[in-house]
PDB file of N, CA and C in Angstrom:
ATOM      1  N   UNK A   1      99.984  95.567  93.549  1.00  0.00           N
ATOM      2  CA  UNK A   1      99.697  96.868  92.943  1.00  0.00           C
ATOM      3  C   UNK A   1     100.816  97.852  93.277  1.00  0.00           C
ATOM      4  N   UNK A   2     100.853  98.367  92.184  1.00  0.00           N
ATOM      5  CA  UNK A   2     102.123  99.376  92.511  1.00  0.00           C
ATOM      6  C   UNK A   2     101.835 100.892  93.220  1.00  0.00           C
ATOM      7  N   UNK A   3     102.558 100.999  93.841  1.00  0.00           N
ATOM      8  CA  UNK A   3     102.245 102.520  94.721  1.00  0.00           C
ATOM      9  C   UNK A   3     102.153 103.644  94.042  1.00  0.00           C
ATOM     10  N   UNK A   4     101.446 104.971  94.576  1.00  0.00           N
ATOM     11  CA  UNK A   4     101.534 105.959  93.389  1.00  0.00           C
ATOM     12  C   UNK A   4     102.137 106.853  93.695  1.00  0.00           C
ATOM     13  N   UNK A   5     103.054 106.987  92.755  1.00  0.00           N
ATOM     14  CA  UNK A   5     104.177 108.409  92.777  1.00  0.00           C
ATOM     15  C   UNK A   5     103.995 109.354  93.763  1.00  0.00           C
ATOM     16  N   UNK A   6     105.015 110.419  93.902  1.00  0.00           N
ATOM     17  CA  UNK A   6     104.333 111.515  94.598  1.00  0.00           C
ATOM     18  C   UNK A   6     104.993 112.530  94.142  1.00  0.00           C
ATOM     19  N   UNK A   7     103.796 113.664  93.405  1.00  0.00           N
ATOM     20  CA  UNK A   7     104.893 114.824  93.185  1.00  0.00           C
ATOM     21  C   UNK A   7     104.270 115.988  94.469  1.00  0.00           C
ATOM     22  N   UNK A   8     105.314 117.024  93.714  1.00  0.00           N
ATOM     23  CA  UNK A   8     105.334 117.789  95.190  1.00  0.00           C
ATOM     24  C   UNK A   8     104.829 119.209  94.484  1.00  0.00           C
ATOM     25  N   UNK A   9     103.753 119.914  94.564  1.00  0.00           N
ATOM     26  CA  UNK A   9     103.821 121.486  93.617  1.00  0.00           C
ATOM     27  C   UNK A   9     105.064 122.253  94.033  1.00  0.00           C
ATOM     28  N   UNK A  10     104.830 123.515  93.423  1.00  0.00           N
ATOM     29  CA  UNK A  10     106.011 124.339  93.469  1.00  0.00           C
ATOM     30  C   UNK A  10     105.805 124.956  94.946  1.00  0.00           C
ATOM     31  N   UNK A  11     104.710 125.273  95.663  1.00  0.00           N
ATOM     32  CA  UNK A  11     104.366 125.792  97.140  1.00  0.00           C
ATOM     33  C   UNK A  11     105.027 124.872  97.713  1.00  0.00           C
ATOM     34  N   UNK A  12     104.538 123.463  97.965  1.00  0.00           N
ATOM     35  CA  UNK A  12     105.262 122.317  98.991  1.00  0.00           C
ATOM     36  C   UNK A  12     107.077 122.404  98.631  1.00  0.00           C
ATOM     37  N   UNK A  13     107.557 122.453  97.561  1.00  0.00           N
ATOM     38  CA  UNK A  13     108.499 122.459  97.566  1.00  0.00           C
ATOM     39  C   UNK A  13     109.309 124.100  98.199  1.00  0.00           C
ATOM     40  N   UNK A  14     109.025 124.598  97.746  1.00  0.00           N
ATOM     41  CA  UNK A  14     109.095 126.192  98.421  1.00  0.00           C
ATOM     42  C   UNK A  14     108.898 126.193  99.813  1.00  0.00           C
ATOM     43  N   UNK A  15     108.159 125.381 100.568  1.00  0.00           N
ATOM     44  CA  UNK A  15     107.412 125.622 101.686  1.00  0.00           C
ATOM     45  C   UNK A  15     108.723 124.122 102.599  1.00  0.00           C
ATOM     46  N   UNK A  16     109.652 123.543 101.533  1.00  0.00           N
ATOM     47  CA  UNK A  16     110.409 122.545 102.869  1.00  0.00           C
ATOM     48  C   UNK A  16     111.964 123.141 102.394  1.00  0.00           C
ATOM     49  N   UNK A  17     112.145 124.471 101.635  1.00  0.00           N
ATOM     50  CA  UNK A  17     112.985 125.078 101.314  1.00  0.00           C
ATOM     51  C   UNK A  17     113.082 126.302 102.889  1.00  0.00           C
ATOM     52  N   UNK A  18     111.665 127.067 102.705  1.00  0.00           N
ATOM     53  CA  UNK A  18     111.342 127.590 103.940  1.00  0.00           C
ATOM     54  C   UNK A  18     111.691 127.233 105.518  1.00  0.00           C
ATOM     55  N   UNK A  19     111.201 126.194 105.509  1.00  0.00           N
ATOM     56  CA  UNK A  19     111.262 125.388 106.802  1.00  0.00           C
ATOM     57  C   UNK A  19     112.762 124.751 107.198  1.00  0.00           C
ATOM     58  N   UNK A  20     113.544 124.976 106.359  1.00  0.00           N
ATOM     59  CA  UNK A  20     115.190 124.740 106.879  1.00  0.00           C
ATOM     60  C   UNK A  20     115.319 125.839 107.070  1.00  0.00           C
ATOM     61  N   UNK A  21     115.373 126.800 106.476  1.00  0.00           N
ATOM     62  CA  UNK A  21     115.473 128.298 106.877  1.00  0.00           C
ATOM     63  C   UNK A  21     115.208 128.742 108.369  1.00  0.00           C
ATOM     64  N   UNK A  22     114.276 128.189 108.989  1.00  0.00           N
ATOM     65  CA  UNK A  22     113.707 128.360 110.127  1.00  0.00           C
ATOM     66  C   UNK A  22     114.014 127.137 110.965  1.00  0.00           C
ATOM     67  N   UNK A  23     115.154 126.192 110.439  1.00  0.00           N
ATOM     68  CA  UNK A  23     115.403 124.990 111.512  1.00  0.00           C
ATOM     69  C   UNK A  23     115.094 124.278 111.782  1.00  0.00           C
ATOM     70  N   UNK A  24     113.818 123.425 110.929  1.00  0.00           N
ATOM     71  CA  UNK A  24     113.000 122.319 110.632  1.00  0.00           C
ATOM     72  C   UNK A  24     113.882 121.816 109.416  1.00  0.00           C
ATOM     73  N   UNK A  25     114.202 120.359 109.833  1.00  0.00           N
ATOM     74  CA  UNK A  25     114.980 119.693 109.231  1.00  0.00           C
ATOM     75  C   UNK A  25     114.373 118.714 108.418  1.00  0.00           C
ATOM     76  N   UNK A  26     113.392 119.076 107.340  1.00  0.00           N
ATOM     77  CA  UNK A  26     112.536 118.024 106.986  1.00  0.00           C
ATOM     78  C   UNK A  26     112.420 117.719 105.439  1.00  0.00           C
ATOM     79  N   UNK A  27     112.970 117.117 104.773  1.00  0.00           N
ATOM     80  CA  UNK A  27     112.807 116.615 103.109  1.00  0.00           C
ATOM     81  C   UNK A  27     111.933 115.580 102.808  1.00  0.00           C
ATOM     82  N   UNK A  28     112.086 115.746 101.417  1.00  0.00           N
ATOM     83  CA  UNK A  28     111.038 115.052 100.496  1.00  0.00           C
ATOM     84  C   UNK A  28     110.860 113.656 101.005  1.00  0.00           C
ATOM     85  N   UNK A  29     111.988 112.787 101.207  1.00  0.00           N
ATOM     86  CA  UNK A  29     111.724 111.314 101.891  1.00  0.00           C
ATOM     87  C   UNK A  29     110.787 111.042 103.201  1.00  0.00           C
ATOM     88  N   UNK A  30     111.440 112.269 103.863  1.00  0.00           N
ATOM     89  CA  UNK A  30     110.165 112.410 105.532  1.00  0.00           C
ATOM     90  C   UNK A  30     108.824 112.820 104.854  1.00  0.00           C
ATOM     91  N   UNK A  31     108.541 113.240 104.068  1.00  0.00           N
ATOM     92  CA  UNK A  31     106.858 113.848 103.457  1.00  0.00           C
ATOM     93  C   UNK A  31     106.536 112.605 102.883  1.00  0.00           C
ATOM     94  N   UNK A  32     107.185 111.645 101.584  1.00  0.00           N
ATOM     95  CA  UNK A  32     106.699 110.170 101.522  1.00  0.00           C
ATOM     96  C   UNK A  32     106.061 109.565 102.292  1.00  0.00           C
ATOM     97  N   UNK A  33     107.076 109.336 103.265  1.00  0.00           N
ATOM     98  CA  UNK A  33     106.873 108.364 104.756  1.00  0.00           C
ATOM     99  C   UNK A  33     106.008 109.063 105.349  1.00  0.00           C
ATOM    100  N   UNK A  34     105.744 110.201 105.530  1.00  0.00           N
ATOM    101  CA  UNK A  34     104.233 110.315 106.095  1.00  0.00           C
ATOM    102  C   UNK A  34     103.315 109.941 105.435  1.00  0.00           C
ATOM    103  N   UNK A  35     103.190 110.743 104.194  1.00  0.00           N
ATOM    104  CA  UNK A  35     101.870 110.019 103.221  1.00  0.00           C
ATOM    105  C   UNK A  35     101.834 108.537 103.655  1.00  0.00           C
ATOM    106  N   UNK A  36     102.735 107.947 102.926  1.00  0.00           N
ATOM    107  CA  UNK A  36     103.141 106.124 103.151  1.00  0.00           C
ATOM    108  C   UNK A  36     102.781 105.401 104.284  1.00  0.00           C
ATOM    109  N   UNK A  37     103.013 106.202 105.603  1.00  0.00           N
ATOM    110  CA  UNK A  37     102.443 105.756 106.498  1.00  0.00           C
ATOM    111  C   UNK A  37     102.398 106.493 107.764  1.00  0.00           C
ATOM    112  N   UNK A  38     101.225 107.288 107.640  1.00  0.00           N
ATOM    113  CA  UNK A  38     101.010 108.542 108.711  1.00  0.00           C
ATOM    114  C   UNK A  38     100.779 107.996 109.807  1.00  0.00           C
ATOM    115  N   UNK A  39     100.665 108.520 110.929  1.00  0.00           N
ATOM    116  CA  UNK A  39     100.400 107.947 112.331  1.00  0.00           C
ATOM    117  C   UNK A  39      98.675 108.627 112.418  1.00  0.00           C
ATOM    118  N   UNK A  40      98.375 109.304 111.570  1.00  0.00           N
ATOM    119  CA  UNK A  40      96.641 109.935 111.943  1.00  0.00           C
ATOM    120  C   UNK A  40      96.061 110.335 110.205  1.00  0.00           C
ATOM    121  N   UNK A  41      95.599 110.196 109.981  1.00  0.00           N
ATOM    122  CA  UNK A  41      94.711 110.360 108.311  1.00  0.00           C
ATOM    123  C   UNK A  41      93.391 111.166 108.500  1.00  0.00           C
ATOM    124  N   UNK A  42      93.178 111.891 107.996  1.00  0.00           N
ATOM    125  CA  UNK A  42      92.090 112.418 108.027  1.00  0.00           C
ATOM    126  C   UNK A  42      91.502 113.038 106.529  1.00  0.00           C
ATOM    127  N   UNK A  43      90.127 113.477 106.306  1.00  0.00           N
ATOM    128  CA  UNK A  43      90.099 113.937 105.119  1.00  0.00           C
ATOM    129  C   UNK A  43      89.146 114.776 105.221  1.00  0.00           C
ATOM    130  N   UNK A  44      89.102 115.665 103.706  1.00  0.00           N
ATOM    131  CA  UNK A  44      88.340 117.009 103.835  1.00  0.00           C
ATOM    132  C   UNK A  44      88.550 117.003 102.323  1.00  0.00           C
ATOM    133  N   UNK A  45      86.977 116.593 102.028  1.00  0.00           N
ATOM    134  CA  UNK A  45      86.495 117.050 100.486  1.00  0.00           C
ATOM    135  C   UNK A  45      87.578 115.932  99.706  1.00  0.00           C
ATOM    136  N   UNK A  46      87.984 116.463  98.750  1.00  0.00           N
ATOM    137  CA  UNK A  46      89.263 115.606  98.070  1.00  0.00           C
ATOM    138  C   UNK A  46      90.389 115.516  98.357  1.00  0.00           C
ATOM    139  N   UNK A  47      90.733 116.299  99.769  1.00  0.00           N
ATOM    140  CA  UNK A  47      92.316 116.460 100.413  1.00  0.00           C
ATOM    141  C   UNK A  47      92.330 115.771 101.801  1.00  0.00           C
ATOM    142  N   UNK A  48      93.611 114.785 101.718  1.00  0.00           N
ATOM    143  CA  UNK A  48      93.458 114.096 102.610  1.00  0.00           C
ATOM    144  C   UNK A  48      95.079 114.416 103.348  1.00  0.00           C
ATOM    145  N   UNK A  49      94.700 114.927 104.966  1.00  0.00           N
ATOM    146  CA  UNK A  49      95.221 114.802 105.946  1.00  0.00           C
ATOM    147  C   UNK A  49      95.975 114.389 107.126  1.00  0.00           C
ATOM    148  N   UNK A  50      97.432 113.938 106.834  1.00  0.00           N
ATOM    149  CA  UNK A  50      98.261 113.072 107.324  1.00  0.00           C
ATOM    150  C   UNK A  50      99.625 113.786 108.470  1.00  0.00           C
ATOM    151  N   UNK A  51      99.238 112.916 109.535  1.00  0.00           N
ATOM    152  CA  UNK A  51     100.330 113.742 110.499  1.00  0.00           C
ATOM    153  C   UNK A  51     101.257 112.555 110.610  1.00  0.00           C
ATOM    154  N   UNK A  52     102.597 112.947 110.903  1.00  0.00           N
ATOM    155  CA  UNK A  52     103.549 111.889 111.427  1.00  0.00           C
ATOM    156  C   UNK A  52     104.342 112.888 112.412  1.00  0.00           C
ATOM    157  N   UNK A  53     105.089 111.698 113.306  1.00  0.00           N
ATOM    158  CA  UNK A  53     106.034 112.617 114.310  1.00  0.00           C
ATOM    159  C   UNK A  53     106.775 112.775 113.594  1.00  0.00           C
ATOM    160  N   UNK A  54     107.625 113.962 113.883  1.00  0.00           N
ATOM    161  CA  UNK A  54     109.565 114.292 113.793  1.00  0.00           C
ATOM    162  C   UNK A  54     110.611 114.255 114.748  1.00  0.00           C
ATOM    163  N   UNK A  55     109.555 114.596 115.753  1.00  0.00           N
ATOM    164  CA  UNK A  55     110.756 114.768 117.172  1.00  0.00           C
ATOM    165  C   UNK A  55     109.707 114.524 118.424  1.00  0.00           C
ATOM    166  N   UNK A  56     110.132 114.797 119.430  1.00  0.00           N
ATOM    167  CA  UNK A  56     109.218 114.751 121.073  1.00  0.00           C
ATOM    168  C   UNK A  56     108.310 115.705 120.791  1.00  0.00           C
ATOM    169  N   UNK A  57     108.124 117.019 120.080  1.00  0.00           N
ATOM    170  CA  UNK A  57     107.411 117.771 120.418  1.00  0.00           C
ATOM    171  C   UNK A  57     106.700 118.335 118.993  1.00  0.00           C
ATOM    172  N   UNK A  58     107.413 117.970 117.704  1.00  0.00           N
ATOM    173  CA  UNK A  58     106.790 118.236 116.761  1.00  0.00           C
ATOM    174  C   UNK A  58     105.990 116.996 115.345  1.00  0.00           C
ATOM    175  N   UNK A  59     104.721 117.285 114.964  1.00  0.00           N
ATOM    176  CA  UNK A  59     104.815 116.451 113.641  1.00  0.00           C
ATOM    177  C   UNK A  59     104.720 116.881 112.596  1.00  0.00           C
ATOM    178  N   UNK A  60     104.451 116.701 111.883  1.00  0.00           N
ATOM    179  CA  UNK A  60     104.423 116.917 110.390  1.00  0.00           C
ATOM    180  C   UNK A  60     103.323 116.877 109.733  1.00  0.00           C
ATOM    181  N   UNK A  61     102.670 117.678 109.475  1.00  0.00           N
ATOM    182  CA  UNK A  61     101.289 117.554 108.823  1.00  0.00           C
ATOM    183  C   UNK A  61     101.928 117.896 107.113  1.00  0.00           C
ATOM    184  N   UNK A  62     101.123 117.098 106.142  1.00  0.00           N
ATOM    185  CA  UNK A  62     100.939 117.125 104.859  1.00  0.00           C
ATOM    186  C   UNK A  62      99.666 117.111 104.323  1.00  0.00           C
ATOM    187  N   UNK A  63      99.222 117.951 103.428  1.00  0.00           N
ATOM    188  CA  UNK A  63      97.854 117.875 102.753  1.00  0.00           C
ATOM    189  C   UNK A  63      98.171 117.379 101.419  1.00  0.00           C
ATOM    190  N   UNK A  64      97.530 116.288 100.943  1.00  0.00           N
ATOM    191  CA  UNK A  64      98.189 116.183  99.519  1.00  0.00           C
ATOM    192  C   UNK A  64      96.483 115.626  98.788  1.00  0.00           C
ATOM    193  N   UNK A  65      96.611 115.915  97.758  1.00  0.00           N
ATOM    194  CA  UNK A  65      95.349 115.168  96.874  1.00  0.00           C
ATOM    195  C   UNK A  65      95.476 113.946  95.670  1.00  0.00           C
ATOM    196  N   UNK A  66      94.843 112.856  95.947  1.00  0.00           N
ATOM    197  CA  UNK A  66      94.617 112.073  94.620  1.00  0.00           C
ATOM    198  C   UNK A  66      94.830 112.690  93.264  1.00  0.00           C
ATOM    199  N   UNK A  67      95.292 112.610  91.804  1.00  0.00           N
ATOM    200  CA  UNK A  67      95.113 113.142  90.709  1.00  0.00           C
ATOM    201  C   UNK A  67      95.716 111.970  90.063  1.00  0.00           C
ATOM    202  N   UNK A  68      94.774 111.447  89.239  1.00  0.00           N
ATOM    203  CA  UNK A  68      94.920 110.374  87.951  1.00  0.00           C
ATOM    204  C   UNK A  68      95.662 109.024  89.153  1.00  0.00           C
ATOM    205  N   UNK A  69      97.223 108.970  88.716  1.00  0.00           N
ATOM    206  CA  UNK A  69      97.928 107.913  88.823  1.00  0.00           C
ATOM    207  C   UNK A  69      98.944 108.726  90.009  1.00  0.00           C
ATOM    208  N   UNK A  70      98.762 109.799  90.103  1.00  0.00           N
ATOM    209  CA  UNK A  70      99.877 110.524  91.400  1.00  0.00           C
ATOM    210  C   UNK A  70      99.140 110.910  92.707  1.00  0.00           C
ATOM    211  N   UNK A  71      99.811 111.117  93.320  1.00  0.00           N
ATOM    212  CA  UNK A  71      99.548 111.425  95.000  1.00  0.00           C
ATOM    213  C   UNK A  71     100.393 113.265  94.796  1.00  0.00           C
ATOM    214  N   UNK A  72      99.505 114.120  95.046  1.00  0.00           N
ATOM    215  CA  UNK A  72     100.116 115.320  94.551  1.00  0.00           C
ATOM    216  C   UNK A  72      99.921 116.479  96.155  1.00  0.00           C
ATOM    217  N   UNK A  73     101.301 116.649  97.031  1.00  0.00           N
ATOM    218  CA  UNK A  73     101.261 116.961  98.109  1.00  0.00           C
ATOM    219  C   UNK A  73     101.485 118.549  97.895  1.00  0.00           C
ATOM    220  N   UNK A  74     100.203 119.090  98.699  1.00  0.00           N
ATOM    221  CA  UNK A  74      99.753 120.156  98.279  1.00  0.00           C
ATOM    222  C   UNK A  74     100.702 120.973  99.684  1.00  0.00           C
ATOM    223  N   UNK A  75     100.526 121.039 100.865  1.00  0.00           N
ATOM    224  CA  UNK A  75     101.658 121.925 101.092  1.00  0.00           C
ATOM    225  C   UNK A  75     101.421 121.082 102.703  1.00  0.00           C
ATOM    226  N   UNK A  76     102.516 121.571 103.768  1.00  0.00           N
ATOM    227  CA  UNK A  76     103.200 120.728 104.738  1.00  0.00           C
ATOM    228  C   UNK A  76     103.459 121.584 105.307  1.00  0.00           C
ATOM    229  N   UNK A  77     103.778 121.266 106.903  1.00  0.00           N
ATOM    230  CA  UNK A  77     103.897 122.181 108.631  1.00  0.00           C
ATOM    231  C   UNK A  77     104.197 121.408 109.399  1.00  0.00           C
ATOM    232  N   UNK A  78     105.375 121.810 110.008  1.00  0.00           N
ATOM    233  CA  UNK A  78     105.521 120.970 111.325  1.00  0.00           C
ATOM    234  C   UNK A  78     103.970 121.778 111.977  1.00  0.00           C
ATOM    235  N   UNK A  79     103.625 120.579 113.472  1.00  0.00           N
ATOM    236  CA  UNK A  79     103.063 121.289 114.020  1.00  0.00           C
ATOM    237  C   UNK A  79     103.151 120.731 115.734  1.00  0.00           C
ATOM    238  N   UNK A  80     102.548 120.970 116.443  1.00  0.00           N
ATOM    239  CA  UNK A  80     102.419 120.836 117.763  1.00  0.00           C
ATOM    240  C   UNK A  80     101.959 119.348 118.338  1.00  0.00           C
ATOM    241  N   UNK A  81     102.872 118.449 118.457  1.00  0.00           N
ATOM    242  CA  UNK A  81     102.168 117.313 118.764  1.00  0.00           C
ATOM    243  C   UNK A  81     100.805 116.969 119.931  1.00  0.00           C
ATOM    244  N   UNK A  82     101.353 117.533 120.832  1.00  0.00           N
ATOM    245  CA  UNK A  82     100.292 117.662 122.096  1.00  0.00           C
ATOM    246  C   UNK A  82      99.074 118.069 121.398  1.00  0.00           C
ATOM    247  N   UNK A  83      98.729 119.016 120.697  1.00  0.00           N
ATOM    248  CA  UNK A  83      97.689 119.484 120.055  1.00  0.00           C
ATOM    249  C   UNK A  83      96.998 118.618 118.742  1.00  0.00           C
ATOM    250  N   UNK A  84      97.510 117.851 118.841  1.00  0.00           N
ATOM    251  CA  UNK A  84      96.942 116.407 117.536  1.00  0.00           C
ATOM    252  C   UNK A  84      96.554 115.259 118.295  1.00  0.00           C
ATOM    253  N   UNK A  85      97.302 115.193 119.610  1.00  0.00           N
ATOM    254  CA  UNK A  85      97.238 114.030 120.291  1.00  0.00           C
ATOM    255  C   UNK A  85      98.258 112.640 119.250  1.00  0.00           C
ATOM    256  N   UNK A  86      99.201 112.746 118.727  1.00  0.00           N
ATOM    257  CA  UNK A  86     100.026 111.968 118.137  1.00  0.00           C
ATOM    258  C   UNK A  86     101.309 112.393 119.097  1.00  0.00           C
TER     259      UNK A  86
END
């Protein structure tokens, strides 16, 4: 079975435009690879919840939702690893 796409809205994309701005070094391929294969999944209603590491001290959270045939990543944060336990 073939994998499903991933688009990104105009917020998520805005929001890893942001985050270089501020010195988080993180693009569209690192947001895949989390979806693709997060280190923690979680879900809420129709949005499902994926952290991966980036570094010793930060991960990457993505919220993205199912729609038709795409994986549609609704918006993304580094965040505090210690505080996820990842």
């Amino acid at each position: 079975m073939e994998e499903a796409k991933v688009r990104f809205t105009k917020h998520a994309q805005d929001k890893l435009r942001l985050l270089e701005a501020y010195g988080f070094h993180i693009d569209e391929s690192m947001v895949v690879e989390a979806v693709r294969n997060p280190a923690r999944l979680d879900r809420r209603g129709e949005q499902f919840l994926v952290l991966k590491p980036i570094d010793d001290e930060h991960a990457l959270r993505v919220v993205y939702e199912v729609r038709n045939d795409y994986i549609v990543v609704i918006t993304l944060y580094p965040v505090r690893r210690k505080r996820y336990g990842v």
